[in-house]
Protein backbone atom coordinates (compact mmCIF):
# COMPACT_ATOMS: atom_id res chain seq x y z
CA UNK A 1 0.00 0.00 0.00
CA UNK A 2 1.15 3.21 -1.08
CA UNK A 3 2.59 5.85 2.43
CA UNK A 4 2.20 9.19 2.50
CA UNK A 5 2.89 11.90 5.11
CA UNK A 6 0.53 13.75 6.88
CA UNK A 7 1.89 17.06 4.62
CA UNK A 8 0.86 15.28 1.07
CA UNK A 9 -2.53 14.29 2.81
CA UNK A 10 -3.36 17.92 3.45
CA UNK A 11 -2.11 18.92 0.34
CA UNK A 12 -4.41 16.50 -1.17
CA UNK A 13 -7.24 17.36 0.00
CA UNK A 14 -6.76 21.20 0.16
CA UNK A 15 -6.09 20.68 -3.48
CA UNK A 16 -8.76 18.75 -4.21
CA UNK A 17 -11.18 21.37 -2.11
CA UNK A 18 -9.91 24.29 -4.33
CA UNK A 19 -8.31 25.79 -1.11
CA UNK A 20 -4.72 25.67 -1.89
CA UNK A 21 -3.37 27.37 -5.08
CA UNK A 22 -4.90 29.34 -7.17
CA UNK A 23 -8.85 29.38 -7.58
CA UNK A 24 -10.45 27.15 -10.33
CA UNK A 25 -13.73 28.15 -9.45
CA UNK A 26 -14.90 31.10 -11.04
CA UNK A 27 -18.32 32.69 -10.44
CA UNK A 28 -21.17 31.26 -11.35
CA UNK A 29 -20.18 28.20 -13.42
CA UNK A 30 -17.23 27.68 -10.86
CA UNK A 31 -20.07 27.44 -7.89
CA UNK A 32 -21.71 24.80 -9.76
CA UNK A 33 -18.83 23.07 -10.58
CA UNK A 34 -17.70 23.14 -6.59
CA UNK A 35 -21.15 21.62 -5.84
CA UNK A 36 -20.92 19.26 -8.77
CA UNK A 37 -17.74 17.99 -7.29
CA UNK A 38 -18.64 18.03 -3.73
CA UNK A 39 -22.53 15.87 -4.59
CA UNK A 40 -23.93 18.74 -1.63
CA UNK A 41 -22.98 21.52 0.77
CA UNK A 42 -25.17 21.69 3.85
CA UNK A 43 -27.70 24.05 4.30
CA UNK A 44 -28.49 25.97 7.42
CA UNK A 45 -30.60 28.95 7.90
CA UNK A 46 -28.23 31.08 10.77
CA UNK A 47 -27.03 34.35 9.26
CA UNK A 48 -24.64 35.36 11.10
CA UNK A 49 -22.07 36.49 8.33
CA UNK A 50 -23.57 34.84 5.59
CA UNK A 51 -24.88 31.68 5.70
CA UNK A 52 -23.52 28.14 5.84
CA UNK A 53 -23.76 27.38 1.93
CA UNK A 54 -22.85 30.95 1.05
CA UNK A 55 -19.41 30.69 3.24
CA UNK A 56 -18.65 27.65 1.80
CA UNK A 57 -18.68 29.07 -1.68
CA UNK A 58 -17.24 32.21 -0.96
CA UNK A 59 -13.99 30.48 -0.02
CA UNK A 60 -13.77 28.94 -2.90
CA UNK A 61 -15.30 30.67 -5.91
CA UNK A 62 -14.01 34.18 -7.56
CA UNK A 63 -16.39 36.42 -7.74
CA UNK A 64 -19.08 34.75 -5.69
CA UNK A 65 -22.29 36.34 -4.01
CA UNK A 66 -25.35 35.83 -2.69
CA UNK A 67 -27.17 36.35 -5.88
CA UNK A 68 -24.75 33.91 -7.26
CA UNK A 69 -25.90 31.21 -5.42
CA UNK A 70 -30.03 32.01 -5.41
CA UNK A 71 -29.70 32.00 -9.08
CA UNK A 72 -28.32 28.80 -9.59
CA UNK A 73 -31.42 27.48 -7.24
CA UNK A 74 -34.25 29.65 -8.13
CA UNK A 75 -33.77 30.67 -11.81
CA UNK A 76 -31.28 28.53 -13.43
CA UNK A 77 -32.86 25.21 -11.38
CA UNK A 78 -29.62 23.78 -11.81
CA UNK A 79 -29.52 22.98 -8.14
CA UNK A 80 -32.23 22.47 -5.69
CA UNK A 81 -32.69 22.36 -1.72
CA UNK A 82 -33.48 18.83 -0.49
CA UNK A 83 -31.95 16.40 2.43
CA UNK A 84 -28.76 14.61 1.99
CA UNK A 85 -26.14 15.16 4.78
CA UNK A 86 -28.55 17.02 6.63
CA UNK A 87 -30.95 20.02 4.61
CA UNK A 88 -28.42 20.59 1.54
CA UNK A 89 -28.07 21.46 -1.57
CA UNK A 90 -27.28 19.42 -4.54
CA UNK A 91 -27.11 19.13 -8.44
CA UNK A 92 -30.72 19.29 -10.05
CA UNK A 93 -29.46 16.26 -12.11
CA UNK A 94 -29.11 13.76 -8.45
CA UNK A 95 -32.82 14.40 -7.92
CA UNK A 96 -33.24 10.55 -8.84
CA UNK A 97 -31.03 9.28 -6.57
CA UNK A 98 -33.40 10.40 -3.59
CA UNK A 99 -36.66 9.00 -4.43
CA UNK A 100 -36.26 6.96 -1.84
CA UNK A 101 -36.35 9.95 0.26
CA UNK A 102 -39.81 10.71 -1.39
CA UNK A 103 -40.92 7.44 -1.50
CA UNK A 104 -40.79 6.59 2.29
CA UNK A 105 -42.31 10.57 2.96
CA UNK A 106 -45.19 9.87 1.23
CA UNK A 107 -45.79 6.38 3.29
CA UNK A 108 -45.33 8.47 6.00
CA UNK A 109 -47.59 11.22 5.35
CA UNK A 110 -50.50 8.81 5.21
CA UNK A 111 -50.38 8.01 8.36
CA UNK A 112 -51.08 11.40 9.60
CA UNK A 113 -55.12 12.24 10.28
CA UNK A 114 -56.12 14.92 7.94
CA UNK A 115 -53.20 15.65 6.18
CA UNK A 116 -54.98 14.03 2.42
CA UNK A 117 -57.56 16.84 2.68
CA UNK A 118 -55.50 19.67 3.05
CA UNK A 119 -53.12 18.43 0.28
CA UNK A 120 -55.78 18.96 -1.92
CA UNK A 121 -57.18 22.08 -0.38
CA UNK A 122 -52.91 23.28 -0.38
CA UNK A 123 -52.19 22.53 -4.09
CA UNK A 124 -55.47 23.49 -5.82
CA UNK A 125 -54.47 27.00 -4.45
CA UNK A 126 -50.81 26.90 -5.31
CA UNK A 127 -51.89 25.99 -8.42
CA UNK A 128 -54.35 29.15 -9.20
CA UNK A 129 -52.43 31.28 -7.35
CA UNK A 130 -48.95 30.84 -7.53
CA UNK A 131 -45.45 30.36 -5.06
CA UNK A 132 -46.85 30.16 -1.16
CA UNK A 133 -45.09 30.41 2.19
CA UNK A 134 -46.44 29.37 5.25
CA UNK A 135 -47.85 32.85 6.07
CA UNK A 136 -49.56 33.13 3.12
CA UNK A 137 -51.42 29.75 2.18
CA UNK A 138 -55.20 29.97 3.76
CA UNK A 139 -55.15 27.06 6.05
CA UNK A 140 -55.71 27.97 9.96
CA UNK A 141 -55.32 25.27 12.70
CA UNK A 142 -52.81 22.62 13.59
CA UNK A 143 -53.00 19.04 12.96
CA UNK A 144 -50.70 16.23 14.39
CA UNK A 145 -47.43 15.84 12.22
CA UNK A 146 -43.86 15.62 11.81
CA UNK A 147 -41.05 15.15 8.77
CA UNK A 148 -40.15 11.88 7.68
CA UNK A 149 -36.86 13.82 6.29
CA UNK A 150 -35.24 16.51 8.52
CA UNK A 151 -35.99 18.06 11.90
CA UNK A 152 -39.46 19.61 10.95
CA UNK A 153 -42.98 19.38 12.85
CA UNK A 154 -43.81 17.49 16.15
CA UNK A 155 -43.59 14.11 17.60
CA UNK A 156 -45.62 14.96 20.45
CA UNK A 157 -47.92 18.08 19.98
CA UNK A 158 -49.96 19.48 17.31
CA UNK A 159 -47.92 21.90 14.73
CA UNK A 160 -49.05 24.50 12.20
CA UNK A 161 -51.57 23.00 10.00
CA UNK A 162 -50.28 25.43 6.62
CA UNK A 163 -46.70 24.77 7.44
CA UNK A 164 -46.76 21.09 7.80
CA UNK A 165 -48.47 20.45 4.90
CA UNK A 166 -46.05 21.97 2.80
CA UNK A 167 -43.17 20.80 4.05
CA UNK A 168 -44.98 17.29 3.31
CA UNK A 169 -45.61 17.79 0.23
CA UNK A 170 -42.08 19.42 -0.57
CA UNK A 171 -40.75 15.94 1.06
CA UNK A 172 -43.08 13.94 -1.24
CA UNK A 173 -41.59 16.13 -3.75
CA UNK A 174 -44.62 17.34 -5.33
CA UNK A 175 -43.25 21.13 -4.17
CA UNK A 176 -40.15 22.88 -4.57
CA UNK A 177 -38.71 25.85 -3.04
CA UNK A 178 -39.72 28.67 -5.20
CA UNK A 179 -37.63 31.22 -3.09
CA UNK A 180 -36.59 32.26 0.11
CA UNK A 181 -36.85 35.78 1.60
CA UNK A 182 -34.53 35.27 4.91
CA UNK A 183 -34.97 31.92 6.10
CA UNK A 184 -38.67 32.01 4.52
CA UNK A 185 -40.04 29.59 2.02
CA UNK A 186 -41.90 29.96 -0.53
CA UNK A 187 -42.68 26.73 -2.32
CA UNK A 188 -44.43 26.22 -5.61
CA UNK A 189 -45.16 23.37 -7.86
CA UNK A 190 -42.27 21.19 -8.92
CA UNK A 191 -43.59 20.21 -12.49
CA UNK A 192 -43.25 24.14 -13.20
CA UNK A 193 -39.63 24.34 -12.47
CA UNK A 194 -37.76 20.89 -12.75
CA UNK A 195 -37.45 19.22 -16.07
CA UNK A 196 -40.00 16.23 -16.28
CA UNK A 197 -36.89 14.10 -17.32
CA UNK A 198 -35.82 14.41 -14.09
CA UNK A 199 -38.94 14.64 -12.14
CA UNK A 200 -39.93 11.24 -13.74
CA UNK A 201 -36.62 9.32 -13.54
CA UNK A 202 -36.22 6.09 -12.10
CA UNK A 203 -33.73 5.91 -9.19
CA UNK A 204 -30.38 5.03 -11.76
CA UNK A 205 -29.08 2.87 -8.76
CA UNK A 206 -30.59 -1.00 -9.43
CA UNK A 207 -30.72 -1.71 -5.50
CA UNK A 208 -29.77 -0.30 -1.64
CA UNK A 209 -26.28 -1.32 -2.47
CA UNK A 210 -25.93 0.33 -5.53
CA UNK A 211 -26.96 3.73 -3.90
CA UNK A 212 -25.13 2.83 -1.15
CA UNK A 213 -21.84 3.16 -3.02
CA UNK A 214 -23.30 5.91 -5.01
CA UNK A 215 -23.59 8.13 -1.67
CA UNK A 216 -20.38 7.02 -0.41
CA UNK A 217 -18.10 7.36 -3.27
CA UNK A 218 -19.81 10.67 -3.46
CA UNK A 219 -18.90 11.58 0.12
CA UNK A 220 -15.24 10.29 -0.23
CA UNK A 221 -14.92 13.05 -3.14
CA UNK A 222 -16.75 15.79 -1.13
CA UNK A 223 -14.16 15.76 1.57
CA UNK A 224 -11.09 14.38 -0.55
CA UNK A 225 -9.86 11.41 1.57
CA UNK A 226 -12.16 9.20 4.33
CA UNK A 227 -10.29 7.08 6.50
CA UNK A 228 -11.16 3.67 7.13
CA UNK A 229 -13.73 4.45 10.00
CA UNK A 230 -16.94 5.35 11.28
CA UNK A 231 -17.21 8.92 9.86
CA UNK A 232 -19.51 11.96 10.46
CA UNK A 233 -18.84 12.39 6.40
CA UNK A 234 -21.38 9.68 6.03
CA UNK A 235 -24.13 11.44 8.34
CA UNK A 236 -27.46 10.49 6.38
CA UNK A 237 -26.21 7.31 5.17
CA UNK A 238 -27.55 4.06 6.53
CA UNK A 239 -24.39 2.33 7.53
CA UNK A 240 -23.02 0.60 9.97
CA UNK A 241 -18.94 -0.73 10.49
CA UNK A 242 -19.73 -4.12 8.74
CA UNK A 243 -22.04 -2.03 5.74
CA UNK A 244 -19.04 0.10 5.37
CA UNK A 245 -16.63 -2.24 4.67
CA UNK A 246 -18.90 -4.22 2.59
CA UNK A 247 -19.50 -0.61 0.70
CA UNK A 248 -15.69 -0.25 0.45
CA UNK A 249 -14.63 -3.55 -0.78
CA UNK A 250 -17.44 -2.91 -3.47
CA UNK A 251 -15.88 0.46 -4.21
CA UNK A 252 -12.41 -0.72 -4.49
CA UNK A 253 -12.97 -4.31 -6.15
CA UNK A 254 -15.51 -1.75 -8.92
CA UNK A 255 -11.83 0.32 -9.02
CA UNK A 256 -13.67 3.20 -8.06
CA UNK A 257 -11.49 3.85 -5.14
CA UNK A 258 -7.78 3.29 -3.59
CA UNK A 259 -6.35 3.19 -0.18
CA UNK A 260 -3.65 5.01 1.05
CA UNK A 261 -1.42 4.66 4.28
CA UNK A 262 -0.89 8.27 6.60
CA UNK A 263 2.07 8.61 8.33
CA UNK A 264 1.40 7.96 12.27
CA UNK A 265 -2.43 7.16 11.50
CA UNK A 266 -3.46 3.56 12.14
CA UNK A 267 -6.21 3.20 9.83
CA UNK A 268 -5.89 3.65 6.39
CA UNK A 269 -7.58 6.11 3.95
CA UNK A 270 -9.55 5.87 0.81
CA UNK A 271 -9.69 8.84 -1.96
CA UNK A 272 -11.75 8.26 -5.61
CA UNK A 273 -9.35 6.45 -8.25
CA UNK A 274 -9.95 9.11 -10.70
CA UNK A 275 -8.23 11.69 -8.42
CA UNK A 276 -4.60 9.47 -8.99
CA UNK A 277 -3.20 12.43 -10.82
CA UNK A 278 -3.45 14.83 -8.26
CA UNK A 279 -2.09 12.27 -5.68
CA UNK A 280 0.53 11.80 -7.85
CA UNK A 281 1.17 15.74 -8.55
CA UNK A 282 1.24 15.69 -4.98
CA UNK A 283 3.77 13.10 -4.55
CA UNK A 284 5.92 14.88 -7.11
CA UNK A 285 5.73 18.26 -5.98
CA UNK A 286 4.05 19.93 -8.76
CA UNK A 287 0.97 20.91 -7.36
CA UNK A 288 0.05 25.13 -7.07
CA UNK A 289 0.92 25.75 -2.95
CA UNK A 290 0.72 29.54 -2.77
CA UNK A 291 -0.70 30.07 0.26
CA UNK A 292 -4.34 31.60 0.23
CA UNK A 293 -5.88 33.06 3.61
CA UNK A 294 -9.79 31.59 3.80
CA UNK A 295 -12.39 31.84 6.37
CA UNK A 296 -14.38 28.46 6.79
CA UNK A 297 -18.01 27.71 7.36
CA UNK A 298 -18.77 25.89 10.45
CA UNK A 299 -20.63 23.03 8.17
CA UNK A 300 -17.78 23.32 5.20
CA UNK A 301 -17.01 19.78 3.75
CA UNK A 302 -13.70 19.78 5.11
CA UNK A 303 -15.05 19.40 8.33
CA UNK A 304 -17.63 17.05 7.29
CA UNK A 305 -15.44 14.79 9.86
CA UNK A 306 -13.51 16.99 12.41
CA UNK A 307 -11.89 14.06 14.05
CA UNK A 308 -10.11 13.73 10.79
CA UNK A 309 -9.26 17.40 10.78
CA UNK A 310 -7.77 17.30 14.19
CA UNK A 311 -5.77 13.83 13.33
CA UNK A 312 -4.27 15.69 9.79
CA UNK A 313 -3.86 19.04 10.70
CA UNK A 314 -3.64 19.00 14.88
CA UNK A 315 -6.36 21.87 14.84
CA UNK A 316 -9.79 20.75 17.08
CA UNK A 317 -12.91 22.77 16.02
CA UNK A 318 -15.96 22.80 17.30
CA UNK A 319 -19.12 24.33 16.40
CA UNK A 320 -20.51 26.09 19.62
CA UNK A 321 -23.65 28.16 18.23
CA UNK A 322 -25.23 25.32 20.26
CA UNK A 323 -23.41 25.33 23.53
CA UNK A 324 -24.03 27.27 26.63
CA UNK A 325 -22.33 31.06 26.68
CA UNK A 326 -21.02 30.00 30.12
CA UNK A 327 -19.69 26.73 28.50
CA UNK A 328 -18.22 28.43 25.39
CA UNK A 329 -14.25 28.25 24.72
CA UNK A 330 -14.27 31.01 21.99
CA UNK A 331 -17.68 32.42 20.17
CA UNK A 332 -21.15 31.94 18.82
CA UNK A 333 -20.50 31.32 15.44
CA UNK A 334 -16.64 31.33 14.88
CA UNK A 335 -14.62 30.21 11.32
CA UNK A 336 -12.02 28.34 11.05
CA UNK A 337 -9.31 30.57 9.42
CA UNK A 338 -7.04 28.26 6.47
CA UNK A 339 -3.20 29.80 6.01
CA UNK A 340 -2.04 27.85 2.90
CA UNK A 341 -1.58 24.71 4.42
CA UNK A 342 -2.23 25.10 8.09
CA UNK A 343 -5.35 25.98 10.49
CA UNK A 344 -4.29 29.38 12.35
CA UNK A 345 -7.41 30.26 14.24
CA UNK A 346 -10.95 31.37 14.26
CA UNK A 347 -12.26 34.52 13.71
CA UNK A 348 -15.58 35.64 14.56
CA UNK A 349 -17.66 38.53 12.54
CA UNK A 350 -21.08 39.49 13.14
CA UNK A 351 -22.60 41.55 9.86
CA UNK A 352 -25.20 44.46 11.00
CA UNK A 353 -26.65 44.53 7.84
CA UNK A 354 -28.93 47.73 8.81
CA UNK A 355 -26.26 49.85 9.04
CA UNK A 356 -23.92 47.61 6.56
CA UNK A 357 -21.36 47.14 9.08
CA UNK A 358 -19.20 44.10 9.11
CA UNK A 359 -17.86 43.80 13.17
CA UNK A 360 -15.25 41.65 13.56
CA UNK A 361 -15.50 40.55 17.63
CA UNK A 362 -12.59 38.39 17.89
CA UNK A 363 -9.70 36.50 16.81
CA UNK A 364 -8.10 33.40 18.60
CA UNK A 365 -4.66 32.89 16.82
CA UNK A 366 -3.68 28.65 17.30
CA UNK A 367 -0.54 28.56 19.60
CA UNK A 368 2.62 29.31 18.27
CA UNK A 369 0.73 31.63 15.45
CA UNK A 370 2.16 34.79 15.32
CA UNK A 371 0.52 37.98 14.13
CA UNK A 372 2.82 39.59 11.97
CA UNK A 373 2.51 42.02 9.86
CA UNK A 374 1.70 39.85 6.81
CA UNK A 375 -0.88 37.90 8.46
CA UNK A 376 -2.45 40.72 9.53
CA UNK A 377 -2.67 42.32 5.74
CA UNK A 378 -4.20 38.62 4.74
CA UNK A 379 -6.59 38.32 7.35
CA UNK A 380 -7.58 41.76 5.97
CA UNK A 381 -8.00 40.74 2.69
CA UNK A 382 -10.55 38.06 3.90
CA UNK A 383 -12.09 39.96 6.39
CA UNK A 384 -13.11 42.64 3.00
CA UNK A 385 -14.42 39.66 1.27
CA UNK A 386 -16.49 38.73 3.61
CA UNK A 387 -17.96 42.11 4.34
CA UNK A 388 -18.88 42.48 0.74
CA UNK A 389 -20.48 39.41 0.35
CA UNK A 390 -22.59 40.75 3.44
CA UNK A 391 -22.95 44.21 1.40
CA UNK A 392 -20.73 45.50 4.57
CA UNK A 393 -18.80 49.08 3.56
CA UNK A 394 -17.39 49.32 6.46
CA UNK A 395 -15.63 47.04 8.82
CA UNK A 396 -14.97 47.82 12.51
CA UNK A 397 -12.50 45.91 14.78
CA UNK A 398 -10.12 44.76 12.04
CA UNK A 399 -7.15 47.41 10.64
């Protein structure tokens, strides 16, 4: 088996991310591409500085924005919003893949009393009258119901009768999301805005472990390399240690993947056969490693699996947005700060979009990081991307 160091592993997969080097991904084409190559990004409604999906672009992609990314979901429908790791969002063309996702939403939904009726009631008046939200469909009450799909609805009171029954029928996938305003939905009729060819395909995967190594070869090249392990990576994936190494042997015996050995890591790692070449640039010291200066999102596909992180590049994160402010080692909604090859903090920003003003609260420099002058001047240059892609003019607690 082929031994690398813990260096060329990095350099792997920050090559492979587009975070080392030059960018490849170029505005709007270059944010589909990412997303192509990734299968999903996670979605998450917190707006702290920008959303989770939005960050994760905007570290990679020249030129992104907001409007960049709404665009390629609402008016291009090259991508929609649907569950894989998590709520995410995912090439228009995978929609197959998940009709098992559909499939066991709308078994579920008939189990719930009341819920037929106001489907009908719910789409005969998106269908006269256009894109609803919750706010603005006519059905009052609440009715006993809960997702089959994501964290949605109630497993032991009533919830919003006009709200549940969209979200049901955007799980059945009879609804899209239209647009959001904020974190608000608006969902309107799939058949208006997905092509038929894809609304109608059959699942491309013959059986369960077909998909399975669909979804896991596709989380392999999302992150770059998975070790040989139970991994967050495969959150959403029905697997357990002796289904993963069934799905693995698959993989490798199909020549879809390879294993590689890490320096000082027991367990080995796998990475997708068609990404030899850059293992091999790697190896041979040809890869692009000028040093770029990125803020991270908190759900950013390198950290799909943060025990990984810690193991390759000795840097612990944790998302706290969730933990106790008494509990809390550094801040609400902190990102991990990339330095070419090497973690060097977190940094939190808050953006005050009413008066435009990007406030940076804090930053924790790793130990041993020193702020010099030419950190300083790239943690600038981040810190004025990400107040623009907040449509921040002004920044205060950064120089």
């Amino acid at each position: 088996m082929l031994k690398i160091t813990r260096e060329q592993a990095c350099q792997f997969i920050l090559s492979k991310q587009g975070l080392l080097g030059a960018h490849r991904f170029i505005g709007k084409d270059g944010a589909y591409k990412y997303i192509r190559q990734a299968g999903c990004i996670q979605y998450d409604p917190v707006d702290v500085c920008g959303k989770n999906a939005e960050l994760t672009l905007q570290s990679r992609v020249i030129g992104f924005t907001r409007k960049t990314l709404s665009d390629l979901l609402y008016q291009d429908r090259l991508l929609v919003d649907y569950a894989d790791k998590e709520l995410s969002i995912f090439p228009a063309e995978d929609w197959p893949y998940f009709s098992g996702y559909r499939e066991r939403s709308r078994a579920q939904g008939k189990t719930f009393q009341g819920l037929a009726e106001l489907e009908e009631e719910a789409l005969a008046y998106i269908q006269e009258h256009g894109p609803v939200s919750s706010d603005t469909l006519p059905i009052e009450g609440e009715i006993f119901w809960h997702s089959s799909m994501h964290w949605s609805g109630n497993w032991h009171k009533k919830s919003q009768a006009a709200r549940s029954v969209l979200e049901q029928l955007y799980t059945d996938g009879t609804l899209v999301i239209h647009h959001k305003n904020g974190s608000r939905k608006f969902y309107d009729l799939a058949r208006r805005h997905l092509d038929p060819a894809i609304l109608d395909a059959l699942n491309p995967c013959k059986d369960e472990t077909e998909l399975l190594c669909w979804r896991v070869l596709r989380r392999i090249g999302a992150v770059g390399m998975l070790w040989d392990k139970n991994s967050t990576a495969f959150l959403g994936i029905p697997l357990n240690a002796e289904k993963r190494k069934q799905i693995l042997s698959e993989l490798e015996e199909r020549e879809k993947i390879k294993s590689v050995q890490v320096e000082g890591i027991s367990p080995f790692f796998w990475y997708r056969a068609e990404d030899d070449a850059l293992l091999q640039a790697v190896l041979s010291g040809t890869i692009d490693k000028k040093p770029r200066l990125e803020f991270l999102a908190p759900l950013d596909p390198l950290f799909w699996d943060k025990a990984l992180v810690e193991a390759l590049w000795d840097f612990r994160y944790s998302w706290e947005i969730y933990t106790p402010i008494v509990k809390r080692k550094y801040g609400y909604y902190t990102l991990p700060v990339l330095w070419g090859e090497r973690f060097i903090g977190r940094i939190e920003a808050v953006a005050d979009r009413n008066s435009a003003v990007l406030r940076v609260k804090h930053f924790w420099p790793e130990s041993g990081i020193r702020q010099t002058k030419k950190l300083n001047s790239a943690i600038c240059g981040a810190v004025k991307r990400l107040a623009k892609l907040n449509n921040c003019n002004r920044i205060e607690g950064w120089e």
